[in-house]
C-alpha atoms as a PDB file:
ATOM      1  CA  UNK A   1     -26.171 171.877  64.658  1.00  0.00           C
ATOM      2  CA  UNK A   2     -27.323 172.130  61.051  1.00  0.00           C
ATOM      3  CA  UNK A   3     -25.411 168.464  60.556  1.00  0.00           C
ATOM      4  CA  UNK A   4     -27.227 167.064  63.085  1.00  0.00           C
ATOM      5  CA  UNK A   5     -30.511 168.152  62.372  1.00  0.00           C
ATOM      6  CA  UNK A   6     -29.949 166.652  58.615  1.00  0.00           C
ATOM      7  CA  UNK A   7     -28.882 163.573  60.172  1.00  0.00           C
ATOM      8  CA  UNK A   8     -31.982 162.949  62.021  1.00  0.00           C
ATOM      9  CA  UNK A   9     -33.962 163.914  59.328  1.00  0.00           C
ATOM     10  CA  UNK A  10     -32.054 161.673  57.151  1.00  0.00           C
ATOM     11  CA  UNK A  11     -32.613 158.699  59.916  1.00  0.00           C
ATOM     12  CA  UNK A  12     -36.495 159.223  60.062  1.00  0.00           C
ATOM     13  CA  UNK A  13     -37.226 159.566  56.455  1.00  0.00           C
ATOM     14  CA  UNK A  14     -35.320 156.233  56.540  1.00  0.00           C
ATOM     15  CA  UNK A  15     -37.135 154.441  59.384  1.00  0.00           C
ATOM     16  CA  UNK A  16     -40.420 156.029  58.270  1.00  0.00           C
ATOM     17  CA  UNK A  17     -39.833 154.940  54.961  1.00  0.00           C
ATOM     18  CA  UNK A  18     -39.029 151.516  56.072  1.00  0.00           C
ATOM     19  CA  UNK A  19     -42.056 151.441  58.463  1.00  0.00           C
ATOM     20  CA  UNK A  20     -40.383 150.285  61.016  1.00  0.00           C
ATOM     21  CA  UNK A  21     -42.892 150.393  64.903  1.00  0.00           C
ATOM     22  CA  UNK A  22     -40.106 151.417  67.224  1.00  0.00           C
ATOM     23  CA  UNK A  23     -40.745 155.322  66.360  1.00  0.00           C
ATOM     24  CA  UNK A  24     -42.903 155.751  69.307  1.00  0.00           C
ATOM     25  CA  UNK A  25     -45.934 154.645  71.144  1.00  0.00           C
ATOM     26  CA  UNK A  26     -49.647 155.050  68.783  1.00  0.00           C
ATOM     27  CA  UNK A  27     -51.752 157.095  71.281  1.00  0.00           C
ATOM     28  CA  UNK A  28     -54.842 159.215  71.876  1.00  0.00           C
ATOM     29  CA  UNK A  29     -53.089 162.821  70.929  1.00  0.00           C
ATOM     30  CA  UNK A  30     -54.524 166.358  71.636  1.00  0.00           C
ATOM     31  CA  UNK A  31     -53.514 167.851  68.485  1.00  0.00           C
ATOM     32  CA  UNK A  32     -55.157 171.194  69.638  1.00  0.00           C
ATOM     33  CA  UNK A  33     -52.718 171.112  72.777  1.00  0.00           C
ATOM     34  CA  UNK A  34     -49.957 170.130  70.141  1.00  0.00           C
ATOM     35  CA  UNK A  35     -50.692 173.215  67.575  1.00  0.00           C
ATOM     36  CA  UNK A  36     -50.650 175.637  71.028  1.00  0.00           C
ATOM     37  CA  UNK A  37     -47.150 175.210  72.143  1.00  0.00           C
ATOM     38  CA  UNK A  38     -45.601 174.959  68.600  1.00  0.00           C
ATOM     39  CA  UNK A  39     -47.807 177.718  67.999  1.00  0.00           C
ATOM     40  CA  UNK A  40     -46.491 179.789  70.545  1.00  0.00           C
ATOM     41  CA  UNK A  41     -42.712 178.747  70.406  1.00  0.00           C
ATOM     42  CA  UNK A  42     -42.719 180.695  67.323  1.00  0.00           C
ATOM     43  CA  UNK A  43     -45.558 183.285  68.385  1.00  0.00           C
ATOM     44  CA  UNK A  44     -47.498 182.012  65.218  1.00  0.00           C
ATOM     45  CA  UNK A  45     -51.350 182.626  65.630  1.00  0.00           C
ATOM     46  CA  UNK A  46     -53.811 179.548  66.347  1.00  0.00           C
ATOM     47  CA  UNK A  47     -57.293 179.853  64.865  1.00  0.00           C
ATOM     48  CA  UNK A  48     -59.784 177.084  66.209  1.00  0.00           C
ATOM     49  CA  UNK A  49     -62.464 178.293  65.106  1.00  0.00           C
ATOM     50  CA  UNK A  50     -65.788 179.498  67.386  1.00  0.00           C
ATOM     51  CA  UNK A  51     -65.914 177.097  69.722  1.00  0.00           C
ATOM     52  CA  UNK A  52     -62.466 175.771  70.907  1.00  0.00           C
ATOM     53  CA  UNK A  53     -62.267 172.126  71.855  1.00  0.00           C
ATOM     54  CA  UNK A  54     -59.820 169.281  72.453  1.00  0.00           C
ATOM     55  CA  UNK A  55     -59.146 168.407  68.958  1.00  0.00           C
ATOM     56  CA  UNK A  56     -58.005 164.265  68.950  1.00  0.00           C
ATOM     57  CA  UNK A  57     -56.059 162.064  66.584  1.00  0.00           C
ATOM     58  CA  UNK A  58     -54.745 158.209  67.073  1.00  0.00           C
ATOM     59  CA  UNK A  59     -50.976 158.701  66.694  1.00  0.00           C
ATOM     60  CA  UNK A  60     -47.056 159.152  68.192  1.00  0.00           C
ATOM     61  CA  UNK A  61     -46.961 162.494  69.616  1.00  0.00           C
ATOM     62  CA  UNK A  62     -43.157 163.079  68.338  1.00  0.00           C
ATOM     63  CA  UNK A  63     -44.023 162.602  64.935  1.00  0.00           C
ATOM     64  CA  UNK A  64     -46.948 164.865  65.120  1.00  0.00           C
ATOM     65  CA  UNK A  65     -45.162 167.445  66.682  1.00  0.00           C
ATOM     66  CA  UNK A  66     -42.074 167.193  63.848  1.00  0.00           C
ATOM     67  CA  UNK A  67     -44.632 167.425  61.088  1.00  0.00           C
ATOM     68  CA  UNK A  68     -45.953 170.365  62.531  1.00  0.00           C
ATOM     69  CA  UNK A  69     -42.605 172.016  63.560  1.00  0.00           C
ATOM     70  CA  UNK A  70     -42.108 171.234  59.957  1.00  0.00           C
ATOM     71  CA  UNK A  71     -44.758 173.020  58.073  1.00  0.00           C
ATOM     72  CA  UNK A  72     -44.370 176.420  60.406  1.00  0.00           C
ATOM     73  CA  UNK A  73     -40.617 176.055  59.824  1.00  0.00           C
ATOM     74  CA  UNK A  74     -41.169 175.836  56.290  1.00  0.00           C
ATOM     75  CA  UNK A  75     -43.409 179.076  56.377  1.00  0.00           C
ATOM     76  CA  UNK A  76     -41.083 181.259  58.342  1.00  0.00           C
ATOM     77  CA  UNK A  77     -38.204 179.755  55.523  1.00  0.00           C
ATOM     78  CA  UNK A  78     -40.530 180.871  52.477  1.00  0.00           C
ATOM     79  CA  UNK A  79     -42.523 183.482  54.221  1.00  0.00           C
ATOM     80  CA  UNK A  80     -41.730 185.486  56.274  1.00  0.00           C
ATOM     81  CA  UNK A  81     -41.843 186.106  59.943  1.00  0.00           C
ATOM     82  CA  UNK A  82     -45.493 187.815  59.456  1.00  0.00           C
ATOM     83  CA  UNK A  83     -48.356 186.548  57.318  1.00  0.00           C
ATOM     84  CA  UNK A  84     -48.068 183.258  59.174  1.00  0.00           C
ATOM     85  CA  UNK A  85     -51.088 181.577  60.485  1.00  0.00           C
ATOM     86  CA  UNK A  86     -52.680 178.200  61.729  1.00  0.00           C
ATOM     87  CA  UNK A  87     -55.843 176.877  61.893  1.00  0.00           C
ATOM     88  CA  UNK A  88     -57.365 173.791  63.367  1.00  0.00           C
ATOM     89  CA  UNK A  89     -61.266 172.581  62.770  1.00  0.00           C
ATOM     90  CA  UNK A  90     -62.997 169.389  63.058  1.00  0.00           C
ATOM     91  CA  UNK A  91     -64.513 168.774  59.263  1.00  0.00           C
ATOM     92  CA  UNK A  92     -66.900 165.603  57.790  1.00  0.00           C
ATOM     93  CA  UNK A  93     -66.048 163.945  54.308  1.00  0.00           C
ATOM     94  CA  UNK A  94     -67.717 160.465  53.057  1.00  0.00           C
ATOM     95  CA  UNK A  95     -69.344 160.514  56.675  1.00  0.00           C
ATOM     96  CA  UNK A  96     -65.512 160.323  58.456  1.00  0.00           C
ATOM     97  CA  UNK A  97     -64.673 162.820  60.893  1.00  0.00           C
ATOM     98  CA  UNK A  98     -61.057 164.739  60.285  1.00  0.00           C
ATOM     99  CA  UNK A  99     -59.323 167.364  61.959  1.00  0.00           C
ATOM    100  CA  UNK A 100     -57.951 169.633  59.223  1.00  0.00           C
ATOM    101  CA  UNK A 101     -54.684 171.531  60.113  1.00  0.00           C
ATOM    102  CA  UNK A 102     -54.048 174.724  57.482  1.00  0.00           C
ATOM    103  CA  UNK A 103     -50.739 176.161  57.920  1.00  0.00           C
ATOM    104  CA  UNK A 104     -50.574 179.516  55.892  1.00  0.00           C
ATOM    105  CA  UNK A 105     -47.916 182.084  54.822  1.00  0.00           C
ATOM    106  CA  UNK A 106     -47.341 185.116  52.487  1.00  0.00           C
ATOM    107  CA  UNK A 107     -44.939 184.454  50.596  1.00  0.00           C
ATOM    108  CA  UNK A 108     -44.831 183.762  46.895  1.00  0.00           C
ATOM    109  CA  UNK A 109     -46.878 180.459  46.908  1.00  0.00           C
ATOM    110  CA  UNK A 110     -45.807 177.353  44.767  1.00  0.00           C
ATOM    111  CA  UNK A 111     -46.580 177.216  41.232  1.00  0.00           C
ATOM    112  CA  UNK A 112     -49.406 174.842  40.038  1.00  0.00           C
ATOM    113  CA  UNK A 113     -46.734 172.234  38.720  1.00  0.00           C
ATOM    114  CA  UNK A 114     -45.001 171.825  41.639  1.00  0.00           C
ATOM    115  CA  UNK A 115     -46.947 171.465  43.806  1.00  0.00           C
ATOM    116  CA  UNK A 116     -46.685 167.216  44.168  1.00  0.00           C
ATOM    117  CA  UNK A 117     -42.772 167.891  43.605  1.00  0.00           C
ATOM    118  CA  UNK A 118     -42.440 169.587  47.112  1.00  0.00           C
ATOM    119  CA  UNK A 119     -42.973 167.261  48.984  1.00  0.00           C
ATOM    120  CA  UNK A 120     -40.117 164.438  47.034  1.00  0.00           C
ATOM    121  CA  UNK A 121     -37.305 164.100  49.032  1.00  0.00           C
ATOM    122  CA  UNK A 122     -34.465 166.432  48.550  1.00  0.00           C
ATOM    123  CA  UNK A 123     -36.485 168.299  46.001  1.00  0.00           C
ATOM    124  CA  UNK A 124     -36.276 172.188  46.576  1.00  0.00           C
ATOM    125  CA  UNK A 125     -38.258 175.063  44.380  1.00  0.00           C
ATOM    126  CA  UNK A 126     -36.026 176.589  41.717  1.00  0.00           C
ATOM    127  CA  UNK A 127     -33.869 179.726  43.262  1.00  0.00           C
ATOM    128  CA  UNK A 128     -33.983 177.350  46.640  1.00  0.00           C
ATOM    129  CA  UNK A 129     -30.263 177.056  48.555  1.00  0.00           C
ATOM    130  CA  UNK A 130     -28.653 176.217  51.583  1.00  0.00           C
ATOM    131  CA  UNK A 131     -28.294 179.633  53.081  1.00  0.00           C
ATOM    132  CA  UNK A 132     -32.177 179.045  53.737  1.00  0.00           C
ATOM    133  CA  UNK A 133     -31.268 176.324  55.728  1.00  0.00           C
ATOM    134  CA  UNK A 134     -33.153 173.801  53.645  1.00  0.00           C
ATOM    135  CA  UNK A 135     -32.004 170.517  51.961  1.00  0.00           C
ATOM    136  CA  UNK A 136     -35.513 169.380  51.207  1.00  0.00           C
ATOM    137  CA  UNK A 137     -36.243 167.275  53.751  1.00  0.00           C
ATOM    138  CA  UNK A 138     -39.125 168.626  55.320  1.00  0.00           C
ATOM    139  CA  UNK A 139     -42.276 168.133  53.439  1.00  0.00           C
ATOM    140  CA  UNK A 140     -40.915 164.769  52.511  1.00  0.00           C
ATOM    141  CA  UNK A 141     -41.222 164.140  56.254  1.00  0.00           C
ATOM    142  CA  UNK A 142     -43.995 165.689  56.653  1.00  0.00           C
ATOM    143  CA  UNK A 143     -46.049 163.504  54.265  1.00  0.00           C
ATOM    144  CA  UNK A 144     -44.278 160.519  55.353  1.00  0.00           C
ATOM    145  CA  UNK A 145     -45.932 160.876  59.152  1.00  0.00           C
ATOM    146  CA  UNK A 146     -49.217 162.687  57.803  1.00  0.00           C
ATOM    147  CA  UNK A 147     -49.748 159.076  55.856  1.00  0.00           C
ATOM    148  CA  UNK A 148     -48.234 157.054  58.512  1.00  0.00           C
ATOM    149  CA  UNK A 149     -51.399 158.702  60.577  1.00  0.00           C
ATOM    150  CA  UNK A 150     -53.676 157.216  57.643  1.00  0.00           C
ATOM    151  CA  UNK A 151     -54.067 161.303  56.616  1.00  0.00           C
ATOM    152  CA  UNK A 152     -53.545 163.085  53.515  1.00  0.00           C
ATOM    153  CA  UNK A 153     -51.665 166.603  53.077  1.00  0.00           C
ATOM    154  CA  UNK A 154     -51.355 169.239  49.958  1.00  0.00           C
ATOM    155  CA  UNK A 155     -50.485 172.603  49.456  1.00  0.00           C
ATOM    156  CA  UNK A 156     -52.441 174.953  47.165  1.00  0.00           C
ATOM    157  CA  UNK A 157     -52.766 179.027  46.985  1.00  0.00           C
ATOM    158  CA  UNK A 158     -53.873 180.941  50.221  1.00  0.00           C
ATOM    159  CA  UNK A 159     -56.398 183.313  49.060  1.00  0.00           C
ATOM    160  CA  UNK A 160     -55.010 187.171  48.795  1.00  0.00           C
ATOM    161  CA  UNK A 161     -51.355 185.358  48.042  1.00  0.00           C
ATOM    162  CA  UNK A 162     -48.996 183.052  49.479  1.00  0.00           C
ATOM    163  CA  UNK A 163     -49.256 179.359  50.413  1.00  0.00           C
ATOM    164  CA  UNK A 164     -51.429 177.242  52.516  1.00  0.00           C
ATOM    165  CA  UNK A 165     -50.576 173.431  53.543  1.00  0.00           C
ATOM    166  CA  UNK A 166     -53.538 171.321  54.459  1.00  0.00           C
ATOM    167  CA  UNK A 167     -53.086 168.716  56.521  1.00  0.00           C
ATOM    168  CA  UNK A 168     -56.111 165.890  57.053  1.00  0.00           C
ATOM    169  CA  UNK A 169     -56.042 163.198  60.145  1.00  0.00           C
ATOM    170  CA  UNK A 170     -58.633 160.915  60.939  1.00  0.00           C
ATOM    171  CA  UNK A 171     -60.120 162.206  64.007  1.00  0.00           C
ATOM    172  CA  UNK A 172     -61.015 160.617  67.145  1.00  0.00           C
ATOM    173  CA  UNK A 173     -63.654 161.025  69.909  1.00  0.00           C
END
């Protein structure tokens, strides 16, 4: 199971590294819908904010899914199976509308310096090994669709400790 999941990861990094169109249809998604159910597969709680909405982004629903499945993987991994939230909110920069996607954990964070590092392929925080199921594939991915979907995506500190991945996608009406 574990050899096929680093297969396919393996295979997308390729294909999305090599840009190739046949990884799906680009459509309207409801990334709000999206955060719900991978939200609730691992009973991680979903903060949208005041007023809830339909929260939209131009992409391929598989690939926003996986980068999502991704970062809350990569919590549980690092942090824990408490401490782990998600939020979703609409935001305005340079007069563009985004949808900002904060994935947040407790556990001990990622020193300044690394923080670019992460998210290289194969790449894995010092102390990192197999037996936590990671060959540092993930965030490589995870970039690779956020800028496929013309977005941007960082990690810095969560305040009170721990880490906190924000993701940025143009939004759409």
């Amino acid at each position: 199971n574990e050899l096929d999941q680093l297969v396919d990861e393996i295979l997308l990094t390729s294909r999305l590294d090599a840009r190739q169109a046949d990884l799906g249809a680009v459509e309207n998604v409801d990334l709000t819908g999206l955060a719900c159910e991978e939200c609730a597969r691992l009973d991680v709680p979903l903060d949208l904010g005041d007023a809830p909405q339909s929260l939209n982004v131009q992409g391929v629903p598989k690939l926003l899914r996986r980068m999502l499945r991704n970062l809350l993987e990569n919590a549980h991994r690092y942090g824990g199976h408490t401490g782990i939230d998600v939020q979703l909110a609409p935001e305005t920069h340079d007069n563009q509308a985004w949808l900002c996607l904060r994935v947040r954990d407790r556990g001990p964070g990622v020193p300044a310096e690394l923080r670019e590092r992460i998210f290289e392929p194969f790449y894995r925080l010092p102390g990192a090994s197999e037996r936590e199921g990671s060959v540092g594939l993930g965030l490589a991915l995870v970039r690779s669709i956020v800028q496929r979907h013309g977005g941007n995506v960082h990690c810095e500190d969560r305040p009170g400790g721990g880490a906190q991945f924000v993701v940025r996608l143009p939004a759409t009406s």
